[in-house]
C-alpha atoms as a PDB file:
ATOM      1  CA  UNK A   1     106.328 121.956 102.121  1.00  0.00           C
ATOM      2  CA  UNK A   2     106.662 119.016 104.364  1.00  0.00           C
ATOM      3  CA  UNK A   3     105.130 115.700 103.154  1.00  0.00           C
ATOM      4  CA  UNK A   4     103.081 115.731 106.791  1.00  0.00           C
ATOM      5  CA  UNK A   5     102.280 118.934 106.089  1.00  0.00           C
ATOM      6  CA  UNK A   6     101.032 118.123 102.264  1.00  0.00           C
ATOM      7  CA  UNK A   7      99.292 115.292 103.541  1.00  0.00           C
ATOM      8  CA  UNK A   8      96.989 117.539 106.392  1.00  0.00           C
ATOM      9  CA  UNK A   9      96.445 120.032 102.715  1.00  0.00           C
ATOM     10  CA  UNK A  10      95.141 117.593 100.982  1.00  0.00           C
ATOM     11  CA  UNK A  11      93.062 116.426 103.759  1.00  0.00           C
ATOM     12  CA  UNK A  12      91.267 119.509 104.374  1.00  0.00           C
ATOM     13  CA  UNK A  13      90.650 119.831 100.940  1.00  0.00           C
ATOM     14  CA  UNK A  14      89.092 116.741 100.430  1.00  0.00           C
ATOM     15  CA  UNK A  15      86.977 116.927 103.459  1.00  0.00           C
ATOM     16  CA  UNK A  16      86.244 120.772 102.290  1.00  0.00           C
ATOM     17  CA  UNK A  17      85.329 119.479  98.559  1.00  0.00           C
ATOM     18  CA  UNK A  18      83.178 116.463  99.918  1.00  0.00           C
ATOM     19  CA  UNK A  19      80.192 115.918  98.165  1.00  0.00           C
ATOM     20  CA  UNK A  20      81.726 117.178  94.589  1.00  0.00           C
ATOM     21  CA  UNK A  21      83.669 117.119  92.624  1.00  0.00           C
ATOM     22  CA  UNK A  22      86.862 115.968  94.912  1.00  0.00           C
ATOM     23  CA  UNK A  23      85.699 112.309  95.939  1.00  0.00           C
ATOM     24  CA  UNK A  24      88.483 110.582  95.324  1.00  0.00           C
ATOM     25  CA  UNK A  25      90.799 107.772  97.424  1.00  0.00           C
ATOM     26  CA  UNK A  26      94.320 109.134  96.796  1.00  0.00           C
ATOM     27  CA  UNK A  27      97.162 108.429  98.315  1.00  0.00           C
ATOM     28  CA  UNK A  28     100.048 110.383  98.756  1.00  0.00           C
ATOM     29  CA  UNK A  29     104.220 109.229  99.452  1.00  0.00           C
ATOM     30  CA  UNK A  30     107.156 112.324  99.811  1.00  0.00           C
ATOM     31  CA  UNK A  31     109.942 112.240 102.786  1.00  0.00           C
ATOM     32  CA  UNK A  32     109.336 113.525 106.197  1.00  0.00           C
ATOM     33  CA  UNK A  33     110.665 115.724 108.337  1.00  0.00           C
ATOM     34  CA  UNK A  34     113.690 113.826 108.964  1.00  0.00           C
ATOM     35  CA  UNK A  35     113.917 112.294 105.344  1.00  0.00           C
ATOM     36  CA  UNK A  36     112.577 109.337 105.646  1.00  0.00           C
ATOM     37  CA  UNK A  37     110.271 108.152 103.013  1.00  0.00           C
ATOM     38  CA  UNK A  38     106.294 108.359 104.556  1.00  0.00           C
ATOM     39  CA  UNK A  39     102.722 107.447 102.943  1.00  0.00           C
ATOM     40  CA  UNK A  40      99.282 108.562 103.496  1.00  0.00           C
ATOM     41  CA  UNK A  41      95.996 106.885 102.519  1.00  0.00           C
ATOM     42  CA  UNK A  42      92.884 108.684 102.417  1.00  0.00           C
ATOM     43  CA  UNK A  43      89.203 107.400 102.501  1.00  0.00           C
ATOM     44  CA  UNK A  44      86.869 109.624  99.708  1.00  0.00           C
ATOM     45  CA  UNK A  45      85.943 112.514 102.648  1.00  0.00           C
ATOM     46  CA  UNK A  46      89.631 113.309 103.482  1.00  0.00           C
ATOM     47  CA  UNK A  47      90.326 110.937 106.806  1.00  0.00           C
ATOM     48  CA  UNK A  48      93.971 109.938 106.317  1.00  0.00           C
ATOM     49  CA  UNK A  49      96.700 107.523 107.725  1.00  0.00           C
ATOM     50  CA  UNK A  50     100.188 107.568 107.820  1.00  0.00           C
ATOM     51  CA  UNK A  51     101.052 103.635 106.865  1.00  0.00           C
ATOM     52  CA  UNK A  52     104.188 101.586 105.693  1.00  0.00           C
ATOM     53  CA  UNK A  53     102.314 101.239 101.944  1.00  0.00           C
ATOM     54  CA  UNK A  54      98.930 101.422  99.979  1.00  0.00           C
ATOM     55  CA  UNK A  55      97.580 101.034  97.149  1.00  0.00           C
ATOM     56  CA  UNK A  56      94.334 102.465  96.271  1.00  0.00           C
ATOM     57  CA  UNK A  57      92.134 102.204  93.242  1.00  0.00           C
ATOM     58  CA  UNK A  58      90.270  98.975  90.941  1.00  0.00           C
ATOM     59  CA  UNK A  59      93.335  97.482  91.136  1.00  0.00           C
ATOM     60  CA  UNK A  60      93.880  97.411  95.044  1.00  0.00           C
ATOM     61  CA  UNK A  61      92.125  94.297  96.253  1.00  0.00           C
ATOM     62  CA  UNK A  62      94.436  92.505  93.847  1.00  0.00           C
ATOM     63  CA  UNK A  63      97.882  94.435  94.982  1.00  0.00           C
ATOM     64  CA  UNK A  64      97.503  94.763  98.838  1.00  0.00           C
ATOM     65  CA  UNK A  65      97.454  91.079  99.572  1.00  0.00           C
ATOM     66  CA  UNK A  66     100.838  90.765  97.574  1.00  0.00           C
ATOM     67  CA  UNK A  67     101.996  93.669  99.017  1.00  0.00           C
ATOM     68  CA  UNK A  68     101.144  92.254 102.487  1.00  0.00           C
ATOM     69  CA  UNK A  69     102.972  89.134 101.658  1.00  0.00           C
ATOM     70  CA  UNK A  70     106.013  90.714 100.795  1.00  0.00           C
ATOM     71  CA  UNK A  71     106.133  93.501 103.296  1.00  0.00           C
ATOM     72  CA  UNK A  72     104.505  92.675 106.650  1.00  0.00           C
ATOM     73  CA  UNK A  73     105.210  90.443 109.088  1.00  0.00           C
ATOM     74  CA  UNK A  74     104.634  87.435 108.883  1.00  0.00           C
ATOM     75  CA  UNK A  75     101.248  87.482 110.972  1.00  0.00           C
ATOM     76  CA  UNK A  76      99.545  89.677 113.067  1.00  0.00           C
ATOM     77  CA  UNK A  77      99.240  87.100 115.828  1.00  0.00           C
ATOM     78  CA  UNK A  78     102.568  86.954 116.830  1.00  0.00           C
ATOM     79  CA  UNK A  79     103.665  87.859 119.902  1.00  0.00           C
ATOM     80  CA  UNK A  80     105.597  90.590 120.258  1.00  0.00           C
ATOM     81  CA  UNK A  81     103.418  92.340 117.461  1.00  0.00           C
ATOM     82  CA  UNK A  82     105.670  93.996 114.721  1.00  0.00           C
ATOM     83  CA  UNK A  83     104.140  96.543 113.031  1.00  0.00           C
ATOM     84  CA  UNK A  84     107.192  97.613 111.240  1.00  0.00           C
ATOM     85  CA  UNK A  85     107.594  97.240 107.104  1.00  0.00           C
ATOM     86  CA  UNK A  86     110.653  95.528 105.254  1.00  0.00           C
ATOM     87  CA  UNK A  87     113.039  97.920 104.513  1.00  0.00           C
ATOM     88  CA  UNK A  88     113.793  98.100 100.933  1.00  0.00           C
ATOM     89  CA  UNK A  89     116.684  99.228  98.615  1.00  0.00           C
ATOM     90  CA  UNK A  90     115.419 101.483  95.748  1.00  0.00           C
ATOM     91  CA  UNK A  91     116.197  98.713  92.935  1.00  0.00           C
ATOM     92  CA  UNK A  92     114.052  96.352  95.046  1.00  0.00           C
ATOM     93  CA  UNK A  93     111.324  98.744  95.551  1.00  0.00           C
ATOM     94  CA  UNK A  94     111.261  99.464  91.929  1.00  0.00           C
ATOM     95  CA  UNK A  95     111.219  95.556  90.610  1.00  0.00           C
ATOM     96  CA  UNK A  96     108.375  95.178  93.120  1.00  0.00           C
ATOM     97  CA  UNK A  97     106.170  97.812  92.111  1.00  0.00           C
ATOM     98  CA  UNK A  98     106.729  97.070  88.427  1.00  0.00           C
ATOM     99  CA  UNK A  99     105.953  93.398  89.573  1.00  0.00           C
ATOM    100  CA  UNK A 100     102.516  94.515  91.548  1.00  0.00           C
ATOM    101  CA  UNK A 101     101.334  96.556  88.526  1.00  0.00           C
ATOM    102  CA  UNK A 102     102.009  94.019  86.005  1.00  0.00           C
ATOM    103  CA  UNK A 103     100.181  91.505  88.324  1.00  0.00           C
ATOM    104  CA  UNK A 104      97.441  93.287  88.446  1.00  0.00           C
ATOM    105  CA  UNK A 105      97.217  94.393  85.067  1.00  0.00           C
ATOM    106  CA  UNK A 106      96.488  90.692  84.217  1.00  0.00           C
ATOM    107  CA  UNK A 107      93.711  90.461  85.663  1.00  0.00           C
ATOM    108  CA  UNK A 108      92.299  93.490  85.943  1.00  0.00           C
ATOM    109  CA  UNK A 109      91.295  95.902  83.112  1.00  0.00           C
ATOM    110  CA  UNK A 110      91.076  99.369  84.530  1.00  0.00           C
ATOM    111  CA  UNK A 111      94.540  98.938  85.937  1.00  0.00           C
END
């Protein structure tokens, strides 16, 4: 199964598991159809996204600024507006996941 395809699953499950016991933010990360790496972020009733990166959970409002920092742009204001994520080797992706995790951790409990 595709990841796109995975990704409308767990949608309709979410959405069809609403109220209980399935409300949960969750986000999912596979390949695509043309095996490139793609992530989806959900909201608790199943409405998903395909973005460059997420992060979901307690821990969230202390990773997604750093990952912003490190993967974005550098603002949203500039003109022409890049939408586009920094490309990453797999050693780099690695050291700054560890690096998000442990930074959160810190400060954090439920992390």
């Amino acid at each position: 199964m595709s990841c796109p395809a995975m990704a409308q699953l767990l949608s309709n499950t979410l959405y069809y598991k609403r109220f209980f016991p399935y409300y949960s933010f969750n986000v999912l990360g596979g390949l695509d159809n043309e095996g490139k790496g793609c992530v989806f972020t959900y909201d608790a009733v199943g409405s998903y996204e395909k973005v460059g990166y997420s992060s979901q959970g307690s821990g969230s409002t202390l990773i997604m600024p750093f990952l912003d920092n490190q993967l974005k742009s550098p603002s949203p204001l500039l003109l022409p507006a890049q939408d586009a994520v920094t490309p990453l080797v797999e050693a780099e992706a690695i050291d700054l996941v560890k690096t998000v995790f442990a930074s959160a951790s810190e400060r954090d409990i439920y992390t």
